[in-house]
N, C-alpha and C. Protein backbone atom coordinates (compact mmCIF):
# COMPACT_ATOMS: atom_id res chain seq x y z
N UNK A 1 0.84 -1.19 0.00
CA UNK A 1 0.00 0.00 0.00
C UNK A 1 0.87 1.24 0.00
N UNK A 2 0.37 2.39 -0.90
CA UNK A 2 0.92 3.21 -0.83
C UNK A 2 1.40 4.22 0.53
N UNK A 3 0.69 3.81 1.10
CA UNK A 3 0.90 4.80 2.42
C UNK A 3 2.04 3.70 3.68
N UNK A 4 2.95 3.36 3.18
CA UNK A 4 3.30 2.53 4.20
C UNK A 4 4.49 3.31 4.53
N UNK A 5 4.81 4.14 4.15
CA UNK A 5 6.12 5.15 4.55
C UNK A 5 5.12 5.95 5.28
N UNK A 6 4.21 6.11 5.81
CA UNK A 6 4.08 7.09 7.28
C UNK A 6 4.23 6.06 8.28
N UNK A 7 3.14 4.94 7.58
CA UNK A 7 3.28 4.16 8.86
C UNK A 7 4.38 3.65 9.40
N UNK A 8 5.61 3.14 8.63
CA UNK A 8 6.70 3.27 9.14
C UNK A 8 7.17 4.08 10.26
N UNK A 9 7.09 5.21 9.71
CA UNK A 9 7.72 6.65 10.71
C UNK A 9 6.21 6.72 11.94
N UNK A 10 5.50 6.20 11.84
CA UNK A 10 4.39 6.37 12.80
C UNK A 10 4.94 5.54 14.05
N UNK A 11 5.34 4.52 13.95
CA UNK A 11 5.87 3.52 15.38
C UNK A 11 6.68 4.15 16.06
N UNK A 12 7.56 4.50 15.84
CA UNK A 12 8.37 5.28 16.78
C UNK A 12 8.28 6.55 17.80
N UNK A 13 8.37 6.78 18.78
CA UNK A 13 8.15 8.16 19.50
C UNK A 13 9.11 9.22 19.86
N UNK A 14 10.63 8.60 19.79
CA UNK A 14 11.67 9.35 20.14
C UNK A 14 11.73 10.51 18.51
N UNK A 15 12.47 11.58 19.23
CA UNK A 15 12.36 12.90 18.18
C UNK A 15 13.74 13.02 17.70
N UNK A 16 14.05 12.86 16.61
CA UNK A 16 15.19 13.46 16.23
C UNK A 16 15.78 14.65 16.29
N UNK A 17 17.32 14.81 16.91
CA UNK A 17 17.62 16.24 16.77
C UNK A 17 18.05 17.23 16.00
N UNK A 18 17.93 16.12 14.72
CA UNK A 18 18.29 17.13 13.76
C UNK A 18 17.15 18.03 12.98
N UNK A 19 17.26 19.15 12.53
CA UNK A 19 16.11 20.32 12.11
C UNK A 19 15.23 19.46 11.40
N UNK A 20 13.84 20.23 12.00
CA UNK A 20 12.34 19.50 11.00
C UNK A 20 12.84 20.04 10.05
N UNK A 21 11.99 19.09 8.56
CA UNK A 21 11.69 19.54 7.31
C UNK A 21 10.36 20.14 6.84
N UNK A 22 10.19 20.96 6.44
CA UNK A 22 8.85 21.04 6.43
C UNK A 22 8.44 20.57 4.71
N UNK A 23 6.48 20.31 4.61
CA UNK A 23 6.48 19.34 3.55
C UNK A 23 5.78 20.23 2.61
N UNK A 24 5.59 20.44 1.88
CA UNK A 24 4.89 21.52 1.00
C UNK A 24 3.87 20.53 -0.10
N UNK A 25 3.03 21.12 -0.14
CA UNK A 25 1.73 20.25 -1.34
C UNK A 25 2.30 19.38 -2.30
N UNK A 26 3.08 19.56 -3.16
CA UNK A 26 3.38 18.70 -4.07
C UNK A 26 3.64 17.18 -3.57
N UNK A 27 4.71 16.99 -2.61
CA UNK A 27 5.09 15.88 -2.29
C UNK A 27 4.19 14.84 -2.16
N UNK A 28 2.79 15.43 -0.99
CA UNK A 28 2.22 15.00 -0.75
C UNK A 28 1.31 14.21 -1.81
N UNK A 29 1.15 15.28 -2.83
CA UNK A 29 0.13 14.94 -4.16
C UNK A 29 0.75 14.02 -4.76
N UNK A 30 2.36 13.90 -5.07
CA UNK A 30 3.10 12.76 -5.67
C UNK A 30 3.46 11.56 -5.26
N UNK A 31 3.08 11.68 -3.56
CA UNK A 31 3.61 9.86 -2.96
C UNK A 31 1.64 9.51 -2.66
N UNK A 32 1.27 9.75 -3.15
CA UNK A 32 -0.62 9.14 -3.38
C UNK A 32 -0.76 9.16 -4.48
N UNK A 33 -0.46 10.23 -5.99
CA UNK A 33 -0.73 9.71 -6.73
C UNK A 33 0.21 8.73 -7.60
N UNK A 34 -0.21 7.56 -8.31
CA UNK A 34 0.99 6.84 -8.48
C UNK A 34 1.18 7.37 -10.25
N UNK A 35 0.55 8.56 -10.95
CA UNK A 35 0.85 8.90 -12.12
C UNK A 35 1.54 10.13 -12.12
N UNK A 36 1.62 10.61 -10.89
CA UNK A 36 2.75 11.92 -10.58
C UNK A 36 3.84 11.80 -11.23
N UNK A 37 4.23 12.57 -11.79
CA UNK A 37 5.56 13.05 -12.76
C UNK A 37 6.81 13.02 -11.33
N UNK A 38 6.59 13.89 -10.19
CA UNK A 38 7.04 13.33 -9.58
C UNK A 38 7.24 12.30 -8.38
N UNK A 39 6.13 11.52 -8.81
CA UNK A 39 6.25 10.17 -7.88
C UNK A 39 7.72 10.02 -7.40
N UNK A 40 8.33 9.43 -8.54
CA UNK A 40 9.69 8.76 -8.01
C UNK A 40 10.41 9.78 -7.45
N UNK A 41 10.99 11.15 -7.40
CA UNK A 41 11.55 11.63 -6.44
C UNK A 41 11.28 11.68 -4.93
N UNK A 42 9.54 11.58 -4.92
CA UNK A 42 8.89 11.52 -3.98
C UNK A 42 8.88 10.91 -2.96
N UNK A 43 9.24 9.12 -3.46
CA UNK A 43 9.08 8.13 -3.13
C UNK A 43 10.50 8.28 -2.18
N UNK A 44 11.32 8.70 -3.30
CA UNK A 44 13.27 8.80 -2.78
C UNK A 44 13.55 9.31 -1.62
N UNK A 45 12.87 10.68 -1.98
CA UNK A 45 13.23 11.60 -1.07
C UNK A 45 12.95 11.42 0.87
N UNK A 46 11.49 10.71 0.44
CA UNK A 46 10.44 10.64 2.08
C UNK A 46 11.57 9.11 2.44
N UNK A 47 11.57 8.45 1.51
CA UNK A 47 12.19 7.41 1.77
C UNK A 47 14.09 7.66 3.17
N UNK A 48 14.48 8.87 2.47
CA UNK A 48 15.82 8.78 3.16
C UNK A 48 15.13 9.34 4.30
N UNK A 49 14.35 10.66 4.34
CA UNK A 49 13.74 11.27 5.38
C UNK A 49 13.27 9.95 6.62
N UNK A 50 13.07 9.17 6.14
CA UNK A 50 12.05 8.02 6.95
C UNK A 50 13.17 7.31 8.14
N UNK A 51 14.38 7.22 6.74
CA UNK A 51 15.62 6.34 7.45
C UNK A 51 16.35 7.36 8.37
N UNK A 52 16.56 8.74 8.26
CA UNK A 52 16.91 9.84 8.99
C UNK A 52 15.93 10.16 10.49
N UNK A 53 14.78 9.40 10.30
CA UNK A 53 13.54 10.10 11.19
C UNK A 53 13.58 11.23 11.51
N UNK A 54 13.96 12.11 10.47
CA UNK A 54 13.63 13.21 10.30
C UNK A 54 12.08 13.65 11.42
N UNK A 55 11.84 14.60 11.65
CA UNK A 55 10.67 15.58 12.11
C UNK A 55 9.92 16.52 10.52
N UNK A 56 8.86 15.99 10.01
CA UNK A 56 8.59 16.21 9.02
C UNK A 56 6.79 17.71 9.65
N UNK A 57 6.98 18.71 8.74
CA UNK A 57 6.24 19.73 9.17
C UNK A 57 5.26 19.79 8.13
N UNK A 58 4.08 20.50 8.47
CA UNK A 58 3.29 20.91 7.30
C UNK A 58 2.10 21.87 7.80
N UNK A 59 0.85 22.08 6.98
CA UNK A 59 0.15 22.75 7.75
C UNK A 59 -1.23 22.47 7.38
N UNK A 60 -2.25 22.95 7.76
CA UNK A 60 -3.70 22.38 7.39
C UNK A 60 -3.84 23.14 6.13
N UNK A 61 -2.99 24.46 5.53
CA UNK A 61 -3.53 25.13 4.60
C UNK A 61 -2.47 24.04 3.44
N UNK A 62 -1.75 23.57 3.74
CA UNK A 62 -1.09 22.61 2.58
C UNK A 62 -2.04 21.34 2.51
N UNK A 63 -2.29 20.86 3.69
CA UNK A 63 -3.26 19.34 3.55
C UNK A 63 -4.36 19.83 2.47
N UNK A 64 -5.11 21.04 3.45
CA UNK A 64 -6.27 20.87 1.96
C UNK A 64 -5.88 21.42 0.40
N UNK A 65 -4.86 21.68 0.49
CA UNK A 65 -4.28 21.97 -1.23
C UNK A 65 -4.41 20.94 -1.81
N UNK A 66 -3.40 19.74 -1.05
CA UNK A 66 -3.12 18.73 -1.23
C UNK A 66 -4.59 17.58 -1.54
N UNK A 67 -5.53 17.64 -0.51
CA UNK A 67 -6.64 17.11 -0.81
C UNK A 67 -7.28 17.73 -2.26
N UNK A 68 -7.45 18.84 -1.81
CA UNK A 68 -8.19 19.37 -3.69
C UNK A 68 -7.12 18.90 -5.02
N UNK A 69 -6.21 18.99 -4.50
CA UNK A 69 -5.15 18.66 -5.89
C UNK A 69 -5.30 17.46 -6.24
N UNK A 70 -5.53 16.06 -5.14
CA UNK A 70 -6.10 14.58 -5.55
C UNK A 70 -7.09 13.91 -5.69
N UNK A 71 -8.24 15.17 -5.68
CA UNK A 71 -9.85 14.64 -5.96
C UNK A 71 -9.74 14.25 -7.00
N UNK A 72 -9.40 14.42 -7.92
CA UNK A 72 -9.61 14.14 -9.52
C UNK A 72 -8.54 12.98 -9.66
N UNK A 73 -7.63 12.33 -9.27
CA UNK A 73 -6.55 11.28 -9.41
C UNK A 73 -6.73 10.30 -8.04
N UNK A 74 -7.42 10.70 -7.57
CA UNK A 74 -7.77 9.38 -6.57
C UNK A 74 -8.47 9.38 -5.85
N UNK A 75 -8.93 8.15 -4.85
CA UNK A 75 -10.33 8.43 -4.20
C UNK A 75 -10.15 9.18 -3.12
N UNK A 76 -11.80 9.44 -2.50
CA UNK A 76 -11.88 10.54 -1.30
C UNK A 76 -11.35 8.99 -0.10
N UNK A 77 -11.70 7.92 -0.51
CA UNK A 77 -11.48 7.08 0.78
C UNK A 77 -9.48 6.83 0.91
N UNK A 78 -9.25 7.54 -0.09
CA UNK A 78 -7.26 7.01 -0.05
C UNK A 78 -7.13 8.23 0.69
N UNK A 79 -7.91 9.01 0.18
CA UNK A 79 -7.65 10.91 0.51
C UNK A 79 -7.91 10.57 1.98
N UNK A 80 -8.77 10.07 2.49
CA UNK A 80 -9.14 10.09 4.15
C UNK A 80 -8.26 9.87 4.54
N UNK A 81 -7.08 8.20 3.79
CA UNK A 81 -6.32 7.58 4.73
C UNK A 81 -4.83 8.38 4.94
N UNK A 82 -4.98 9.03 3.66
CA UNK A 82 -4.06 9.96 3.91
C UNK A 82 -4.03 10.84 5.29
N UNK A 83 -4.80 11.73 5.21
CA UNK A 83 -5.24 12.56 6.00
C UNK A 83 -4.98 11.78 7.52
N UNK A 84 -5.65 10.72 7.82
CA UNK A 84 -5.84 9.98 9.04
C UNK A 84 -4.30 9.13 9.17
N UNK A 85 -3.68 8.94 8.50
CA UNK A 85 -2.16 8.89 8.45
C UNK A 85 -1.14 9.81 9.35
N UNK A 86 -1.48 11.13 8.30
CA UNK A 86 -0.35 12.10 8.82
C UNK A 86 -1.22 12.70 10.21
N UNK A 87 -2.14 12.82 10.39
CA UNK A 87 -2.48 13.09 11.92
C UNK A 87 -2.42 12.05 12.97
N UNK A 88 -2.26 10.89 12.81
CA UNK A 88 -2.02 10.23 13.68
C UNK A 88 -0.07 9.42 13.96
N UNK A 89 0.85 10.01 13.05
CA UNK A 89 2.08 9.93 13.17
C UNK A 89 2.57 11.24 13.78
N UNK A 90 3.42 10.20 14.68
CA UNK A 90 4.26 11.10 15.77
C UNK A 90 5.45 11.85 14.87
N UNK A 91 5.24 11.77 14.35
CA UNK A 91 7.08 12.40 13.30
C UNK A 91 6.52 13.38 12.15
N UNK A 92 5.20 13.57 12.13
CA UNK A 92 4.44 14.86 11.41
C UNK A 92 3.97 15.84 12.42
N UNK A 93 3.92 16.80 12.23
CA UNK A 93 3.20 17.76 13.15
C UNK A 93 2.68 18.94 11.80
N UNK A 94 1.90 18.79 12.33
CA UNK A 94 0.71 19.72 11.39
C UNK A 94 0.18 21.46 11.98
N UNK A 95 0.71 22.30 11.50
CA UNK A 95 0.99 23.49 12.07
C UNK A 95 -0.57 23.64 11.24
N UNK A 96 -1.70 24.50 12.61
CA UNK A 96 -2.55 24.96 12.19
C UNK A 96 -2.88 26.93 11.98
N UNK A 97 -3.14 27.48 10.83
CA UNK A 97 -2.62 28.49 10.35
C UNK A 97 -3.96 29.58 11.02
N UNK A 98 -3.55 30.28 12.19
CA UNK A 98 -4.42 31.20 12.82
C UNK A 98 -4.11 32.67 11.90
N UNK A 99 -5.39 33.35 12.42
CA UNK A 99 -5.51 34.38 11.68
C UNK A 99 -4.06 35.52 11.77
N UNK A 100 -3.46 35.28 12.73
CA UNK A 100 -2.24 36.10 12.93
C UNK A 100 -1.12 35.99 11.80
N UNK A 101 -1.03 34.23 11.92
CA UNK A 101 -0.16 33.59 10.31
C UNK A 101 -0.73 34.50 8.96
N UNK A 102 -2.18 33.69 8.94
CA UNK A 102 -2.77 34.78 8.13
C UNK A 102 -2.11 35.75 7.52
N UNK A 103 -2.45 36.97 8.61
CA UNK A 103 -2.40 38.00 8.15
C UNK A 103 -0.82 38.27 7.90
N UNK A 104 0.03 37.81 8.66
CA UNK A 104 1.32 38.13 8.02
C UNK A 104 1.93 37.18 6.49
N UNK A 105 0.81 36.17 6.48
CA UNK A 105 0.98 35.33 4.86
C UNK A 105 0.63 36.68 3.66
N UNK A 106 -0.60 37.01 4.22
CA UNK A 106 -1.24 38.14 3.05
C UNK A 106 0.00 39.12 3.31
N UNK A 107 0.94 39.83 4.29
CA UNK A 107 1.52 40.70 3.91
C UNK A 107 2.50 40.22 2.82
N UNK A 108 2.93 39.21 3.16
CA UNK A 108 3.87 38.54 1.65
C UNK A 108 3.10 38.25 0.99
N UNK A 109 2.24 38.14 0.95
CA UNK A 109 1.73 37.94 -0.50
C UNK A 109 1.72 38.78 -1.51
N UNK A 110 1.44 39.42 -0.92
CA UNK A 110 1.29 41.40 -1.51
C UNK A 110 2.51 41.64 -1.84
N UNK A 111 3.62 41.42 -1.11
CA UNK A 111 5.21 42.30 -1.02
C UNK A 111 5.76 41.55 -2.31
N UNK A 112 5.14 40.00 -2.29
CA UNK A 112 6.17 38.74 -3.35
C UNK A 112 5.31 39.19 -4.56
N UNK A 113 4.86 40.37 -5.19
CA UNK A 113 3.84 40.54 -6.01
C UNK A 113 5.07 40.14 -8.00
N UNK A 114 6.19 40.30 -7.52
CA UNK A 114 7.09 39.83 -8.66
C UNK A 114 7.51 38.52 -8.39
N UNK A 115 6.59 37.65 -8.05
CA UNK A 115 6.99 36.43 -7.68
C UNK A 115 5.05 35.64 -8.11
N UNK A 116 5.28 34.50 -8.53
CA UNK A 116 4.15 33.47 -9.09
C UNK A 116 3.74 32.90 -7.63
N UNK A 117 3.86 33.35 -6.36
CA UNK A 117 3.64 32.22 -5.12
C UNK A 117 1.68 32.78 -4.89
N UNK A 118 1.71 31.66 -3.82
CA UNK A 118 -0.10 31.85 -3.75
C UNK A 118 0.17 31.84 -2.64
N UNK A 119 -1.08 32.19 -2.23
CA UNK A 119 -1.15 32.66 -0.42
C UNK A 119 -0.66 31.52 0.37
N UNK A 120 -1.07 30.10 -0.11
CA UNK A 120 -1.32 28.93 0.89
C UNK A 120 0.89 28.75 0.84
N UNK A 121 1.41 29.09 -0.30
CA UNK A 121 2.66 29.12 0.20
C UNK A 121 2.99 30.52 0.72
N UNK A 122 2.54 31.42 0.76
CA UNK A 122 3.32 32.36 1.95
C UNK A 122 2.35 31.94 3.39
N UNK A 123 2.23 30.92 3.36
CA UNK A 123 1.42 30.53 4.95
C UNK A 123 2.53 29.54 5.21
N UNK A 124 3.15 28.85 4.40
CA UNK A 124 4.24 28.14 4.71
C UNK A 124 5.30 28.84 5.13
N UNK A 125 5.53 29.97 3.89
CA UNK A 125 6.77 30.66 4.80
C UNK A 125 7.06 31.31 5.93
N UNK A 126 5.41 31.93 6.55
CA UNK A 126 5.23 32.23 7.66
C UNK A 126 5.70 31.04 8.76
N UNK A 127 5.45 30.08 8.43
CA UNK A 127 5.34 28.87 9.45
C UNK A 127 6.61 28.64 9.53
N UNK A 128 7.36 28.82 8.13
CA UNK A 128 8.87 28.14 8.25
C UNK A 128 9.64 29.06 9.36
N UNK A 129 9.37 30.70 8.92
CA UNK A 129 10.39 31.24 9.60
C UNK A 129 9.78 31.54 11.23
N UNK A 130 8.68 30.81 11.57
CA UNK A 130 8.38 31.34 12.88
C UNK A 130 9.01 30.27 13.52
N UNK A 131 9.26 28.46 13.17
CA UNK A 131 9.27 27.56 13.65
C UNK A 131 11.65 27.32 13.11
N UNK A 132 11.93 28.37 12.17
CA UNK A 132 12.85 28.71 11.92
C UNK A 132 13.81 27.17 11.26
N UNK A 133 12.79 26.75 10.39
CA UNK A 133 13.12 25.97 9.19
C UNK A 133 13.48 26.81 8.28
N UNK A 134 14.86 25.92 7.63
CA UNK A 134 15.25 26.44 6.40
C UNK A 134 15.06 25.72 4.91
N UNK A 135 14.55 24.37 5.65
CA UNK A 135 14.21 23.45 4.06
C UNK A 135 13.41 22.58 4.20
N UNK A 136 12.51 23.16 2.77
CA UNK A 136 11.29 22.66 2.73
C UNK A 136 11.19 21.08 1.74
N UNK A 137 10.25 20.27 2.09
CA UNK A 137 10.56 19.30 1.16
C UNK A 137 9.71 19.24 -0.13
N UNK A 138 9.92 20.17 -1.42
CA UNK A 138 9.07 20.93 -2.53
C UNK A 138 9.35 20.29 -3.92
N UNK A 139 8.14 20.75 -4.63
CA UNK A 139 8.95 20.48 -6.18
C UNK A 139 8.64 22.07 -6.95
N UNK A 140 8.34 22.81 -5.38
CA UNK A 140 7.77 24.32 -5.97
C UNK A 140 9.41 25.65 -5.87
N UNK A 141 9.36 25.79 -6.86
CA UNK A 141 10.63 26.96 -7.10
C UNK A 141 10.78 28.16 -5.93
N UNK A 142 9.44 28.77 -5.90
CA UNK A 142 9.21 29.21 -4.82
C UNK A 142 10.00 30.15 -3.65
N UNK A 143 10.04 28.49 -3.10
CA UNK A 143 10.73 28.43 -1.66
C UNK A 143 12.15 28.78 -1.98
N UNK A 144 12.65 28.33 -3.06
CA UNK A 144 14.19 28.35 -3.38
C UNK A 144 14.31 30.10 -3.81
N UNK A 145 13.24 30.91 -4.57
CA UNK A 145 13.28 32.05 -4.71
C UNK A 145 13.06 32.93 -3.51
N UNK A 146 12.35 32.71 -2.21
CA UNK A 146 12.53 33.50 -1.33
C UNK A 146 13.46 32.64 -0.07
N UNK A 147 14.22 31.96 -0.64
CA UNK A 147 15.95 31.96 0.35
C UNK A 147 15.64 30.57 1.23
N UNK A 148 14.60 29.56 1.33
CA UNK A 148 15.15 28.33 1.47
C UNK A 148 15.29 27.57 0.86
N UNK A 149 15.43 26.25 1.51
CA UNK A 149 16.67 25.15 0.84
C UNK A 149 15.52 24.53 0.30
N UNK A 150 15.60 23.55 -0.40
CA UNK A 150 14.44 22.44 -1.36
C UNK A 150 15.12 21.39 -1.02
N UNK A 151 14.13 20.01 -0.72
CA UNK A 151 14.59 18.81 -1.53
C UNK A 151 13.32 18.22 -1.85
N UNK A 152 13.87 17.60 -3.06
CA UNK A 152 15.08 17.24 -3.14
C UNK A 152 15.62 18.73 -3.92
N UNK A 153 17.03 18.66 -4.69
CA UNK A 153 17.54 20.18 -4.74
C UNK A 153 16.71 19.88 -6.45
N UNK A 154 16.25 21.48 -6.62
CA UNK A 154 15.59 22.01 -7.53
C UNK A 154 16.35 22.51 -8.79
N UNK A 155 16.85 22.01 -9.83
CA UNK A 155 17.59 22.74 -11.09
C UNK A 155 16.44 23.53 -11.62
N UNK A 156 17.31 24.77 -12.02
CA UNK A 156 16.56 25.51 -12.61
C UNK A 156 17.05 25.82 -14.22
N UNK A 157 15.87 25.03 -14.53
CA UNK A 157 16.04 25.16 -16.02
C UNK A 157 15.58 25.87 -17.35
């Protein structure tokens, strides 16, 4: 089953000390759907993360991206298990985005106006730099244009 890399990282309770990653929509959309272009990095990437037990981050405004982005490529019952996956693993933590995030997402949003980003990623970057992550785990350019790290690493072509 596709979801067996959370459950993996779900058994365990001890925290790693090395820096969370945080997870950004795509990934998510590419290790559920199995016609994702980038599946296989996907697969790679969570895969070393898993063996690292990494501390993996995200937020409710990425989950439901992530849910709307796989209505149309897979079911609402994989979509649940998803969902009921990463909330019940100890090695995800799911940052929920209050109106304060909010409002400092919309001020970048506004400021990144020479930049292609959407609100639900300046809610990430809010999150990154409050929780003071520097790398996100993306296939979005983005993050690499306003100064963090990507993986896997992003060529720009």
């Amino acid at each position: 089953m596709v979801l067996t890399w959370i459950r993996r990282r779900a058994g365990g309770t001890e925290m790693n000390s090395r820096p969370a990653i945080f997870v950004d929509t795509g990934p998510w959309i590419a290790l559920m759907d199995p016609r994702d272009q980038w599946r296989g990095e996907a697969e790679q990437e969570m895969a070393a993360l898993n063996r690292q037990r990494r501390t993996l981050v995200t937020t409710n405004w990425v989950l439901a991206e992530a849910y709307t982005g796989l209505v149309d490529r897979i079911s609402r019952p994989t979509i649940a298990r998803l969902r009921a996956m990463v909330y019940e693993s100890s090695l995800i933590k799911v940052v929920r985005i209050d109106e304060f995030a909010e409002m400092a997402a919309w001020r970048k949003f506004l400021r990144y106006d020479d930049k292609d980003v959407s609100m639900t990623d300046c809610t990430s970057f809010v999150v990154m730099e409050q929780l003071g992550l520097s790398t996100a785990f993306t296939f979005d350019e983005h993050f690499q244009q306003v100064s963090f790290l990507s993986l896997p690493e992003i060529s720009k072509e």
